[in-house]
Every structure is written in structure tokens, then in C-alpha cells.
C-alpha atoms as a PDB file:
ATOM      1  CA  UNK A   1      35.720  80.272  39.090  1.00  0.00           C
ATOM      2  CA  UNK A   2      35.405  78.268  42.278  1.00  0.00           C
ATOM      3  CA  UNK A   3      32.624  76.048  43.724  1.00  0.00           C
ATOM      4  CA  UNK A   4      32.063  76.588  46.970  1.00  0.00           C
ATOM      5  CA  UNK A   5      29.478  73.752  48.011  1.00  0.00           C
ATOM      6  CA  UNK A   6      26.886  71.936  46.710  1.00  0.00           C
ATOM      7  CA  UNK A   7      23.445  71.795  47.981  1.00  0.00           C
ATOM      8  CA  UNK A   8      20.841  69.398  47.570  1.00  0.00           C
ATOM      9  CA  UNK A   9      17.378  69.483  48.469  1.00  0.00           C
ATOM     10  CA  UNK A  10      15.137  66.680  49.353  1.00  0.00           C
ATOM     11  CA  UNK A  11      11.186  65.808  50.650  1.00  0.00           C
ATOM     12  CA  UNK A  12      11.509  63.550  53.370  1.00  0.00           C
ATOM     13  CA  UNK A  13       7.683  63.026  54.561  1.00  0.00           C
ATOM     14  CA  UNK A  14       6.510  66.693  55.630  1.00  0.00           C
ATOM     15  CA  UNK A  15      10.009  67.841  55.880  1.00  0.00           C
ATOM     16  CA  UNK A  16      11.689  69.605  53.513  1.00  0.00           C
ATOM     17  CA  UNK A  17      15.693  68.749  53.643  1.00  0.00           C
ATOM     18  CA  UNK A  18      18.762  70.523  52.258  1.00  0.00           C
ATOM     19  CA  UNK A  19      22.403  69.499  52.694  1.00  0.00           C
ATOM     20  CA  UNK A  20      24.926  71.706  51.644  1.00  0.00           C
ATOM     21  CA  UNK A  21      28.692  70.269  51.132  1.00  0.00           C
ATOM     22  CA  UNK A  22      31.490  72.870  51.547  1.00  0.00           C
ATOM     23  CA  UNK A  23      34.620  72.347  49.732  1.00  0.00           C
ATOM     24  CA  UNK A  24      36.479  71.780  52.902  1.00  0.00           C
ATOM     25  CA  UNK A  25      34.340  68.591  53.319  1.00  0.00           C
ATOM     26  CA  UNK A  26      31.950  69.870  56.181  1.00  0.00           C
ATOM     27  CA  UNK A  27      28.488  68.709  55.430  1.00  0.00           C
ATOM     28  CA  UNK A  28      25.684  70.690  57.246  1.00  0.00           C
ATOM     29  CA  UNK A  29      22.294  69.400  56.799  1.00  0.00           C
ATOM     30  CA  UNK A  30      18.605  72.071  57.478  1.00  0.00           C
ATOM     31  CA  UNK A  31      15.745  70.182  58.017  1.00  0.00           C
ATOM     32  CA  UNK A  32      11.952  72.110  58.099  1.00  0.00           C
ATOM     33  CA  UNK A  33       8.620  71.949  56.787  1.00  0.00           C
ATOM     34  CA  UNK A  34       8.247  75.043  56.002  1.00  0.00           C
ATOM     35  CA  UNK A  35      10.499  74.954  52.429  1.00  0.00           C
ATOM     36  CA  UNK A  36      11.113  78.917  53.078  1.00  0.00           C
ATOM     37  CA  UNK A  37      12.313  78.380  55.873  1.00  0.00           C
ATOM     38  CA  UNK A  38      14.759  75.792  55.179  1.00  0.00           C
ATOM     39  CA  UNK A  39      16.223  77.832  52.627  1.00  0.00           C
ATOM     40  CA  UNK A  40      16.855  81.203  55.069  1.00  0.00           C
ATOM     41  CA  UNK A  41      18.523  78.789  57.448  1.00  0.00           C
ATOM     42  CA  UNK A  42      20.777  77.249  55.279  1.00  0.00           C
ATOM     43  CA  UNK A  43      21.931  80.458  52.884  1.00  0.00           C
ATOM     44  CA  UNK A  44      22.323  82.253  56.651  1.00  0.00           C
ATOM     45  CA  UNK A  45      24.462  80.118  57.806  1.00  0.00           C
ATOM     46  CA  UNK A  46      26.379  79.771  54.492  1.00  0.00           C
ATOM     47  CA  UNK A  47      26.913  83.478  54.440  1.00  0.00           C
ATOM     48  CA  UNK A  48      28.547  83.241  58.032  1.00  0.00           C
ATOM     49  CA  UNK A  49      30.319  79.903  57.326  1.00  0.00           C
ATOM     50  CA  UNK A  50      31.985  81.631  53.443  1.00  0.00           C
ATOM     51  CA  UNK A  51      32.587  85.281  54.863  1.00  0.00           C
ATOM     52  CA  UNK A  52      35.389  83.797  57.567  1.00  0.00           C
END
């Protein structure tokens, strides 16, 4: 088994942020109010970033 990243999520005022850490090191951080929304950002461009 492998980890891949790590994502945390966070409230910052009306935003709703989540930072994701690859295990290359790249940090990518999705920032919404919408918490849905947030979420199909990030895990979209996770599934682009972990299929290459």
C-alpha cells in the first residue's frame, strides 16, 4: 500500500479550503464556498494529476 497525498480541509470565513499534498511534494490548494464544490475540484484534478 502507497499513500498518494494527503488532504486537509479547512473553514476559512465563508470559504471552504482543501489542500491536498502529493507524494512528489506538489501542494495544490481548492478554495470555494460551496463545500461540494470544493471537493469535485480537487478529486478532478487529482484524478488527472494520479492517472499520468
Amino acid at each position: 500500500m502507497e499513500t498518494v497525498c494527503y488532504i486537509e480541509i479547512i473553514k476559512d470565513g465563508r470559504d471552504f479550503v482543501a489542500r491536498a499534498q502529493l507524494s512528489s511534494g506538489a501542494v495544490k490548494e481548492y478554495r470555494h464556498q460551496i463545500f461540494e464544490d470544493v471537493l469535485t475540484e480537487m478529486v478532478i484534478d487529482l484524478q488527472e494529476e494520479l492517472s499520468e
